[in-house]
C-alpha atoms as a PDB file:
ATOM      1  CA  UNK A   1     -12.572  20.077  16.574  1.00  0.00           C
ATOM      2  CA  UNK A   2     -12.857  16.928  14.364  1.00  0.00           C
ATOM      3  CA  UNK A   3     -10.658  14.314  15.860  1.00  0.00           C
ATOM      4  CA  UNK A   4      -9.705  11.102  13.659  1.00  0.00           C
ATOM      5  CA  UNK A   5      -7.552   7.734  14.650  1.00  0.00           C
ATOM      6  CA  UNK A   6      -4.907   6.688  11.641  1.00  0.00           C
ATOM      7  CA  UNK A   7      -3.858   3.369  12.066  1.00  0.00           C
ATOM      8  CA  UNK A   8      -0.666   3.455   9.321  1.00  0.00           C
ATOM      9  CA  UNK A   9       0.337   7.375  11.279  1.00  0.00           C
ATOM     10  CA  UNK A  10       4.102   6.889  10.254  1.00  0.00           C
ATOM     11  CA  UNK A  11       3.273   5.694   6.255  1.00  0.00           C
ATOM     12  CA  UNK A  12       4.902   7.950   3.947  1.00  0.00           C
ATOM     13  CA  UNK A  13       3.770   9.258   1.169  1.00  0.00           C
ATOM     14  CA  UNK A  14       0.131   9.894   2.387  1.00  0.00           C
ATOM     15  CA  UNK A  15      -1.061  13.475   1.073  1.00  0.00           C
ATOM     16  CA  UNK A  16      -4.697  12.956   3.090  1.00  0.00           C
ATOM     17  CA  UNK A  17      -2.680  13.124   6.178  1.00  0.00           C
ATOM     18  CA  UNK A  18      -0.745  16.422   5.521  1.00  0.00           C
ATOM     19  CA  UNK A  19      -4.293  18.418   4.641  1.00  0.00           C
ATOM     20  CA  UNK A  20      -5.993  16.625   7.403  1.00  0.00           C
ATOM     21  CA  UNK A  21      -3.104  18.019   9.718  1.00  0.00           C
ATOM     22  CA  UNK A  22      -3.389  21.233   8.052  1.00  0.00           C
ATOM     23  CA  UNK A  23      -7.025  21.612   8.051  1.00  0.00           C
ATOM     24  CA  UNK A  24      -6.892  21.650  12.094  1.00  0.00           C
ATOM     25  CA  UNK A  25      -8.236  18.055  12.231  1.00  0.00           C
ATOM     26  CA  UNK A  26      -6.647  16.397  15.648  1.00  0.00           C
ATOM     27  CA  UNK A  27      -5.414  13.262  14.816  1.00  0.00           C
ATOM     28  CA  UNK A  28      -4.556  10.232  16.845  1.00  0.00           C
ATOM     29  CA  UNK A  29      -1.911   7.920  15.610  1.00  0.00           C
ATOM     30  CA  UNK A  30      -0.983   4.214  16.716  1.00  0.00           C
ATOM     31  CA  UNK A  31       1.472   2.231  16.048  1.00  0.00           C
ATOM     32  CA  UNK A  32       2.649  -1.092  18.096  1.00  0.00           C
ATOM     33  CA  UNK A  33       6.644  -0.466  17.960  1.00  0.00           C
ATOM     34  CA  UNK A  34       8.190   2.769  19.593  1.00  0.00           C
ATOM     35  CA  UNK A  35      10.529   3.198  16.975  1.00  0.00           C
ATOM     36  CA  UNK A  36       7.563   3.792  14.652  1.00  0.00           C
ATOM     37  CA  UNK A  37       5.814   6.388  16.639  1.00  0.00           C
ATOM     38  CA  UNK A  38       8.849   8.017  17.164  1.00  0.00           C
ATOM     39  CA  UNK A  39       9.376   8.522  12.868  1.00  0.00           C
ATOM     40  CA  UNK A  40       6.057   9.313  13.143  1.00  0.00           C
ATOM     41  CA  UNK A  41       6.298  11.939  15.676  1.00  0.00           C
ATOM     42  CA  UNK A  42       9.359  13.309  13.909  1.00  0.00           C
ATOM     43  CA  UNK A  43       7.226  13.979  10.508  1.00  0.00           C
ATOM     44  CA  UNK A  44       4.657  15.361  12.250  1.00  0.00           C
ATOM     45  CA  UNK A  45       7.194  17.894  13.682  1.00  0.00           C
ATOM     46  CA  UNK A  46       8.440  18.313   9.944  1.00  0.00           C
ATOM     47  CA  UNK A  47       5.036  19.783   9.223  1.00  0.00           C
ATOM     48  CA  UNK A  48       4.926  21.778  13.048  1.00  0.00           C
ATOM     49  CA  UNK A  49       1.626  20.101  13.369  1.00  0.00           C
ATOM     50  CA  UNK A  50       0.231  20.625  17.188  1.00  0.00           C
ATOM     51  CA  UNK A  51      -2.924  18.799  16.407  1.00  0.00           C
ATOM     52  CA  UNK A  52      -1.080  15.469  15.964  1.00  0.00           C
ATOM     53  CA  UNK A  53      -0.724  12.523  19.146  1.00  0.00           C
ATOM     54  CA  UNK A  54       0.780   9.224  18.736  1.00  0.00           C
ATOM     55  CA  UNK A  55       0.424   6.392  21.074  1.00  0.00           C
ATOM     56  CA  UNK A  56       2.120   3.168  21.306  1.00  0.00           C
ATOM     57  CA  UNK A  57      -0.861   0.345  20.664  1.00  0.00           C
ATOM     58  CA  UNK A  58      -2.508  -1.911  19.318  1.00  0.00           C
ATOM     59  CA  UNK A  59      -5.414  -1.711  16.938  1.00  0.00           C
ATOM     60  CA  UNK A  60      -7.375  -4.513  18.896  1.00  0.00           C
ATOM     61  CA  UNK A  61      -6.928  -2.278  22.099  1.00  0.00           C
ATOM     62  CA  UNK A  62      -6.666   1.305  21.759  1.00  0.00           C
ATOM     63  CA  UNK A  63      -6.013   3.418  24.743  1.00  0.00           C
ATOM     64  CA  UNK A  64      -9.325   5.911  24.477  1.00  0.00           C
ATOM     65  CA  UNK A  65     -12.352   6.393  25.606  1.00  0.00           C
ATOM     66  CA  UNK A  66     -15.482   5.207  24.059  1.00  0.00           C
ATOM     67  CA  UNK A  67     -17.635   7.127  21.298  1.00  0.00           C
ATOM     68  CA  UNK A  68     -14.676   9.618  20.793  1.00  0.00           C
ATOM     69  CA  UNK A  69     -13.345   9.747  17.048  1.00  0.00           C
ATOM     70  CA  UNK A  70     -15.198  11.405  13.656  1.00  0.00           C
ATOM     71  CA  UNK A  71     -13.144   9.376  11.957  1.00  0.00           C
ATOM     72  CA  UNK A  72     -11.142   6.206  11.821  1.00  0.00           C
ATOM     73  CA  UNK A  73      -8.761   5.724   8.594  1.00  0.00           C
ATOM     74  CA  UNK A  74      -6.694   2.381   8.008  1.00  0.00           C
ATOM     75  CA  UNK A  75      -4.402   2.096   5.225  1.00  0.00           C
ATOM     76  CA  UNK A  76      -3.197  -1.513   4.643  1.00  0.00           C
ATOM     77  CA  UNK A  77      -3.468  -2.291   8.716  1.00  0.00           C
ATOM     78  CA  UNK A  78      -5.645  -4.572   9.356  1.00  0.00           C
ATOM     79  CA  UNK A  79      -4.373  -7.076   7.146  1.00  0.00           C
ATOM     80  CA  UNK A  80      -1.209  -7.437   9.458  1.00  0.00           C
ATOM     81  CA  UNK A  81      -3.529  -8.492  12.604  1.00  0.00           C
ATOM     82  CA  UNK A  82      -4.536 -11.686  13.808  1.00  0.00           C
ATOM     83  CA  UNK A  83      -8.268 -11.021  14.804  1.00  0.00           C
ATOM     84  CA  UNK A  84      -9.636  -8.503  12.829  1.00  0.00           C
ATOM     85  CA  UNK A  85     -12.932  -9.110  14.474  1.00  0.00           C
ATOM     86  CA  UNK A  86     -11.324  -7.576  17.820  1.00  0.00           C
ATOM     87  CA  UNK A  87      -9.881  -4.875  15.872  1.00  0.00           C
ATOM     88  CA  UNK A  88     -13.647  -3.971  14.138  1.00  0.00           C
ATOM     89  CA  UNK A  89     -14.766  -4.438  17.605  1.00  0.00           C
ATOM     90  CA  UNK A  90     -12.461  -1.977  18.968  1.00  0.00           C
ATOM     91  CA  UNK A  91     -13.355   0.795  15.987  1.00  0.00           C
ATOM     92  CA  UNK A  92     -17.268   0.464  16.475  1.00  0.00           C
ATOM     93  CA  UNK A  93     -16.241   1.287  20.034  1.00  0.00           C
ATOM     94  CA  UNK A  94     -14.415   4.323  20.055  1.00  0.00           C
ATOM     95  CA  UNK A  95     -16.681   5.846  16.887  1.00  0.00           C
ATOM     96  CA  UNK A  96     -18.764   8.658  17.902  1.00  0.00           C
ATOM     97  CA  UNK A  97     -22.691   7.726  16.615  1.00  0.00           C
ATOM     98  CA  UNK A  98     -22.348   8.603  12.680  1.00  0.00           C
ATOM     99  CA  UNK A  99     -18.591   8.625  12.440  1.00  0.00           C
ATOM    100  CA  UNK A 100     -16.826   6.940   9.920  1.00  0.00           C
ATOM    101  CA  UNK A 101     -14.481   4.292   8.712  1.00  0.00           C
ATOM    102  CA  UNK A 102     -12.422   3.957   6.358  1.00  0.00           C
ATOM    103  CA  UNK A 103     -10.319   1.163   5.243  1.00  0.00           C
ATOM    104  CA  UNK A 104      -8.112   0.277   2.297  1.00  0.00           C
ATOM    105  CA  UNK A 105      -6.694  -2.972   2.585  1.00  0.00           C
ATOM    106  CA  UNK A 106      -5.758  -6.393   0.855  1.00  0.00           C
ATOM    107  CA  UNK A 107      -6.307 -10.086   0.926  1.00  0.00           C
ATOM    108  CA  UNK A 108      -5.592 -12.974  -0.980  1.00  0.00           C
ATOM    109  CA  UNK A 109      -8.491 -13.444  -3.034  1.00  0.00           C
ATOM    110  CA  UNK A 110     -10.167 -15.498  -0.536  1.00  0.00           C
ATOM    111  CA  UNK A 111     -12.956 -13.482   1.475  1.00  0.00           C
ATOM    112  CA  UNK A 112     -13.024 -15.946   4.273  1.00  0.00           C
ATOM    113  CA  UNK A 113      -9.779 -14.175   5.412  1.00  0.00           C
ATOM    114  CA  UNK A 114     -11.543 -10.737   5.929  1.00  0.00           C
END
């Protein structure tokens, strides 16, 4: 079984998520607040997804092992951290050799703050 980390698990309005959940994908979401991963946990439920975990984090320190996830998605995440190079750091880390990553994010315009 594919298993993916979504950094943005509780975002609404995410059709990608519902298919992945539906396709049998296990997915890992993170969130830093508990009262996040607990709206999270109750859409999930919505759905009757099994395949779904959440776990109270942060992206510069994620509580798995290394060379474990297909997949890492981030939906306008990274932008809220400090030191994105910890948080690329900690994505090279826990990708499995070939995974993938993919990010949709924001700056200001300047690409020193990437």
């Amino acid at each position: 079984m594919k298993k993916s980390w979504i950094s943005d698990a509780v975002e609404e309005r995410k059709p990608y998520k519902q298919q992945l959940w539906l396709a049998g994908t296990a997915l890992l979401g993170g969130d830093i607040t508990q009262k996040m991963i607990e709206r999270a946990q109750e859409r999930a439920d919505q759905v009757t997804s099994k395949n779904v975990a959440f776990l109270l984090s942060s992206m510069e320190k994620i509580p798995i092992g290394d060379e474990c996830l297909d997949a890492v998605l981030s939906n306008f995440a990274i932008n809220h951290v400090e030191d994105k190079v910890a948080v690329y750091r900690e994505i090279h880390r826990t990708l499995k050799p070939g995974g993938r990553f993919v990010v949709s994010d924001h700056n200001d315009g300047n690409a020193s703050t990437l």
